[in-house]
C-alpha atoms as a PDB file:
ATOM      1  CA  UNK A   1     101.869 110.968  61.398  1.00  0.00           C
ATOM      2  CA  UNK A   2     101.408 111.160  65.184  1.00  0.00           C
ATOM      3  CA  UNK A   3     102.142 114.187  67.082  1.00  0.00           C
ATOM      4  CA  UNK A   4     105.002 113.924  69.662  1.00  0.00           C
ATOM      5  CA  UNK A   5     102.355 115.105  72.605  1.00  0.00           C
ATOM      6  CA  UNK A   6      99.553 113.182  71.704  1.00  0.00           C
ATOM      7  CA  UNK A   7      97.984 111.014  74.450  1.00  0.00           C
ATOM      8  CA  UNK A   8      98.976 107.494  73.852  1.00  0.00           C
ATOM      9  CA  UNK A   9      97.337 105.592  76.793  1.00  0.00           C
ATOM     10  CA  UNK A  10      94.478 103.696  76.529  1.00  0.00           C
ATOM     11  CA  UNK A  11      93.408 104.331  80.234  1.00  0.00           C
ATOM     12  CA  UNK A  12      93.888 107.955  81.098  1.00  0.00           C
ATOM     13  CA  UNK A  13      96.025 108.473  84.561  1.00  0.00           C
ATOM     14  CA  UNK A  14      95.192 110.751  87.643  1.00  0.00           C
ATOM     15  CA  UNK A  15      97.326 113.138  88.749  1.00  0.00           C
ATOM     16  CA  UNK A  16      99.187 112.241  92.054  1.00  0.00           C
ATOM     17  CA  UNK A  17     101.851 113.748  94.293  1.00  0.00           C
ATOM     18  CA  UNK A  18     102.544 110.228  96.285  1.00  0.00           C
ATOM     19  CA  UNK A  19     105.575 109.061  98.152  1.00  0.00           C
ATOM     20  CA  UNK A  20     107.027 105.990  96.298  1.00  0.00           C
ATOM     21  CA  UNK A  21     109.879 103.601  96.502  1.00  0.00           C
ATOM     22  CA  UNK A  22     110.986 100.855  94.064  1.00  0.00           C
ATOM     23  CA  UNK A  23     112.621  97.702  94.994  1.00  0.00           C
ATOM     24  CA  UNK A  24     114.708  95.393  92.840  1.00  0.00           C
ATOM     25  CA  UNK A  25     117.735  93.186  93.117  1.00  0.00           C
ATOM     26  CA  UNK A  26     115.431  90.794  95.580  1.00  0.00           C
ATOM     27  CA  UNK A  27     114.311  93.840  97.710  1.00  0.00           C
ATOM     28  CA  UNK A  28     118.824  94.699  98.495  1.00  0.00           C
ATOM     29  CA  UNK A  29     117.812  97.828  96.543  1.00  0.00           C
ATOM     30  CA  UNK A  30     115.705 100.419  96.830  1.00  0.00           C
ATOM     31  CA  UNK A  31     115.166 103.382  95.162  1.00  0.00           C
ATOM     32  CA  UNK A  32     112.506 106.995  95.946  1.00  0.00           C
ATOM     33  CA  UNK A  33     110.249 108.604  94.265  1.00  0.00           C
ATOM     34  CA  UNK A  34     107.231 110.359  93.683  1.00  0.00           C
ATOM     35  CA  UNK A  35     104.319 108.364  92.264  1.00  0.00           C
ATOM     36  CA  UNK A  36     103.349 111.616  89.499  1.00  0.00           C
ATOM     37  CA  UNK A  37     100.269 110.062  87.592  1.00  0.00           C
ATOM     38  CA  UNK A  38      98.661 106.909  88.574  1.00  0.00           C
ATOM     39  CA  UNK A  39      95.605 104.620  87.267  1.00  0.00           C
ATOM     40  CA  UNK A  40      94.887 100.789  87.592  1.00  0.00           C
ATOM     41  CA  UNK A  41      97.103  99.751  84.559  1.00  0.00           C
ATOM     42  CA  UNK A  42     100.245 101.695  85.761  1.00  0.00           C
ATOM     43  CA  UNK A  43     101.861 105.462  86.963  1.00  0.00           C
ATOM     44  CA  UNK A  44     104.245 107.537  86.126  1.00  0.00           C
ATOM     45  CA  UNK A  45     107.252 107.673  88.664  1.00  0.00           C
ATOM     46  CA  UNK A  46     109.672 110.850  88.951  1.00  0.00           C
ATOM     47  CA  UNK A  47     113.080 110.498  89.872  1.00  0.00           C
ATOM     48  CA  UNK A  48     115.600 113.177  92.026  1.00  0.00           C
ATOM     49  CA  UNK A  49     118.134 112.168  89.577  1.00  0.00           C
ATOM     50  CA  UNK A  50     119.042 110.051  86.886  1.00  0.00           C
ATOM     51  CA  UNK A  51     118.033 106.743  87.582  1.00  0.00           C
ATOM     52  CA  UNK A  52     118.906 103.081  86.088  1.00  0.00           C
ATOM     53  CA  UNK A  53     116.465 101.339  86.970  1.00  0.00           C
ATOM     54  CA  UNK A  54     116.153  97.436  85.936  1.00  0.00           C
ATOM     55  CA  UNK A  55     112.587  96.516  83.730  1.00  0.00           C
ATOM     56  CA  UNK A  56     110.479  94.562  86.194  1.00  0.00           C
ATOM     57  CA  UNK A  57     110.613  96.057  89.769  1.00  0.00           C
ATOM     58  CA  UNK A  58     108.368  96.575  92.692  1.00  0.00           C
ATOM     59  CA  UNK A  59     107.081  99.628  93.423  1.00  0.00           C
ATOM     60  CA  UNK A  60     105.496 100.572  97.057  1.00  0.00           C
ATOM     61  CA  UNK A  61     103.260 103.673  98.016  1.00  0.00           C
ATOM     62  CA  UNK A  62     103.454 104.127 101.725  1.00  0.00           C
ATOM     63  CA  UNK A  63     100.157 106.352 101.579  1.00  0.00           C
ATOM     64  CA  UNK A  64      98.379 103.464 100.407  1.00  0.00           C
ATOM     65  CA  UNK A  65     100.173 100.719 101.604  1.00  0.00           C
ATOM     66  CA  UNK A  66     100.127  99.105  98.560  1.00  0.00           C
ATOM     67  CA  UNK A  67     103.007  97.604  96.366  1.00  0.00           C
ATOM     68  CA  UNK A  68     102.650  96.543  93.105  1.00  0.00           C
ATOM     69  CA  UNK A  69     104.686  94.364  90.587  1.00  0.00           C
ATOM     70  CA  UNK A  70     105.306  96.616  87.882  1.00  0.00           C
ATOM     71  CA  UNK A  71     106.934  96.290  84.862  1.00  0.00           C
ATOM     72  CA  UNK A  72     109.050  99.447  82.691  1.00  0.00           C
ATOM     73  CA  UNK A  73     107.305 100.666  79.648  1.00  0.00           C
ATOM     74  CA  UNK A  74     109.787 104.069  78.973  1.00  0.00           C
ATOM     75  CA  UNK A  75     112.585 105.394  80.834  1.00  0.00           C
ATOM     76  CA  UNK A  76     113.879 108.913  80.204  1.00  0.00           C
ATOM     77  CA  UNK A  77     116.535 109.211  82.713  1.00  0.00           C
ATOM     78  CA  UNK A  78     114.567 111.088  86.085  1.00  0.00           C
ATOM     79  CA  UNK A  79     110.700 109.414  85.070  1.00  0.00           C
ATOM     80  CA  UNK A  80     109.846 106.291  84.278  1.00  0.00           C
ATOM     81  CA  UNK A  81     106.506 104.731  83.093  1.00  0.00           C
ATOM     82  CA  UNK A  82     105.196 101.468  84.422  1.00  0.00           C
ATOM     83  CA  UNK A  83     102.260  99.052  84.047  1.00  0.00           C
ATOM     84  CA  UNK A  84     101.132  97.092  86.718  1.00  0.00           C
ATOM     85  CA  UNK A  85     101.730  93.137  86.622  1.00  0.00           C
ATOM     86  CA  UNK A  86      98.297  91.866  88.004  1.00  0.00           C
ATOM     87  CA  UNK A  87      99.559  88.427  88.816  1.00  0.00           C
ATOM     88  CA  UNK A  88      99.126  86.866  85.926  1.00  0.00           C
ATOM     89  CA  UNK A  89      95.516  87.978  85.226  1.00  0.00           C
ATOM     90  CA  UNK A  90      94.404  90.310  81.968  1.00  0.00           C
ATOM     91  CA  UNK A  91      92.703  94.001  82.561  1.00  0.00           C
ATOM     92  CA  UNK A  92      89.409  93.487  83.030  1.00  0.00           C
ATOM     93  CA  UNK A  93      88.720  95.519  79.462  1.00  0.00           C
ATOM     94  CA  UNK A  94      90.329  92.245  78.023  1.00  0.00           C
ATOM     95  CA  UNK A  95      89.272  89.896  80.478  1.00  0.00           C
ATOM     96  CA  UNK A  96      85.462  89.465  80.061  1.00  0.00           C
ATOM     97  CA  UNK A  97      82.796  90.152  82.596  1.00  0.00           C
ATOM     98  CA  UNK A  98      84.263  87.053  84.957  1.00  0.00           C
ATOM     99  CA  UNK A  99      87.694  88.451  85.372  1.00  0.00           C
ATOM    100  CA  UNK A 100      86.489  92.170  85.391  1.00  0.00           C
ATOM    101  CA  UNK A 101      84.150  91.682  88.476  1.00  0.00           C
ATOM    102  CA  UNK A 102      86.969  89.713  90.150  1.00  0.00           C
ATOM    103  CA  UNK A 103      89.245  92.844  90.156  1.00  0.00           C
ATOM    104  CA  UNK A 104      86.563  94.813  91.174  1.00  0.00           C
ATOM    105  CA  UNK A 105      85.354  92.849  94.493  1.00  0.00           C
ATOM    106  CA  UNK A 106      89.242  92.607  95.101  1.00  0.00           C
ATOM    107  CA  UNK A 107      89.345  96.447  94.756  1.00  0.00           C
ATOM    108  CA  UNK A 108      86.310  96.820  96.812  1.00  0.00           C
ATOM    109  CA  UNK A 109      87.318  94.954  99.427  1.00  0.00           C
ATOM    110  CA  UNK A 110      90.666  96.627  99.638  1.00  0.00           C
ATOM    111  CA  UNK A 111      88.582 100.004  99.593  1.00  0.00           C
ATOM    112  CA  UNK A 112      86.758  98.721 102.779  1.00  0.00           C
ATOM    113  CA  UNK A 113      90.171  97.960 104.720  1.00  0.00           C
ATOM    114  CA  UNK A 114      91.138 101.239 103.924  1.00  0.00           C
ATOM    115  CA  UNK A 115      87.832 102.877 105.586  1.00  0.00           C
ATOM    116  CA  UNK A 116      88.045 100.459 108.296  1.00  0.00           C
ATOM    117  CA  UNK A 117      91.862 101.829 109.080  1.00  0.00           C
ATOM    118  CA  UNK A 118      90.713 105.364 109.005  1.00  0.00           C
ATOM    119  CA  UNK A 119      87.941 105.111 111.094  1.00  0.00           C
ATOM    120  CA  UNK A 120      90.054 102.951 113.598  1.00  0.00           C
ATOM    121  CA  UNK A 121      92.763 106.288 113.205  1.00  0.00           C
ATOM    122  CA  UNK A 122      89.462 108.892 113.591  1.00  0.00           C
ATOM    123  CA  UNK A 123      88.363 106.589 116.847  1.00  0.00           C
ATOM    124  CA  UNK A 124      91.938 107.520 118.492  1.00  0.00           C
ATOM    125  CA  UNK A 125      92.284 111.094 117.741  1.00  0.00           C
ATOM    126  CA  UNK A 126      91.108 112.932 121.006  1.00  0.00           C
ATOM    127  CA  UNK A 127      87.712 115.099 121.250  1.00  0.00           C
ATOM    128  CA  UNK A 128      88.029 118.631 121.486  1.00  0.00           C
ATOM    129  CA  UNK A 129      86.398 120.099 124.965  1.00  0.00           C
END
């Protein structure tokens, strides 16, 4: 019999403290959170309050300016757990070494927008005298 705290994930999440918000209802509703655990297969979202929120959704995370497709997997009333829809495509421990180095140039080469923004942010921040 399985313990009621055991870890049931396959892909262990990191812990987060990110500003999210969820969109549903073609984007006429929107709902915030926090973004409380988060990995490339899906997060954990907490809720101010009790919140009905439909299966599939999107959710977006300012910080990263990033949304994803995401899908419900358990709802107890303020968190929800999600998996990430990647378009159509299996994880990449599924996929095979084709689809797996796919995701990770497409990861890379969000990585490198990411740097570029930053530096472009460091670049406008004045010197010190």
């Amino acid at each position: 019999m399985e313990s009621p705290l055991q870890e049931r994930r396959a892909h262990i999440r990191h812990k987060s403290f990110l500003q999210g918000r969820i969109y549903y209802n073609n984007r006429r509703a929107t709902v915030d959170c926090i973004v409380r655990d988060i990995n490339d297969h899906g997060a954990r979202l907490k809720f101010s309050d009790s919140a009905l929120v439909p299966d599939a959704f999107e959710l977006y995370i300012p910080n990263r300016q990033e949304t994803f497709k995401v899908h419900a997997i358990w709802n107890n009333g303020t968190e929800v757990g999600v998996a990430f829809e990647h378009a159509g495509i299996p994880s990449a421990d599924t996929a095979g070494p084709a689809l797996g180095a796919a995701n990770l140039a497409e990861r890379v080469a969000r990585l490198e927008r990411e740097i570029a923004t930053i530096k472009r942010r460091m670049e406008a921040l004045p010197v010190p005298e």
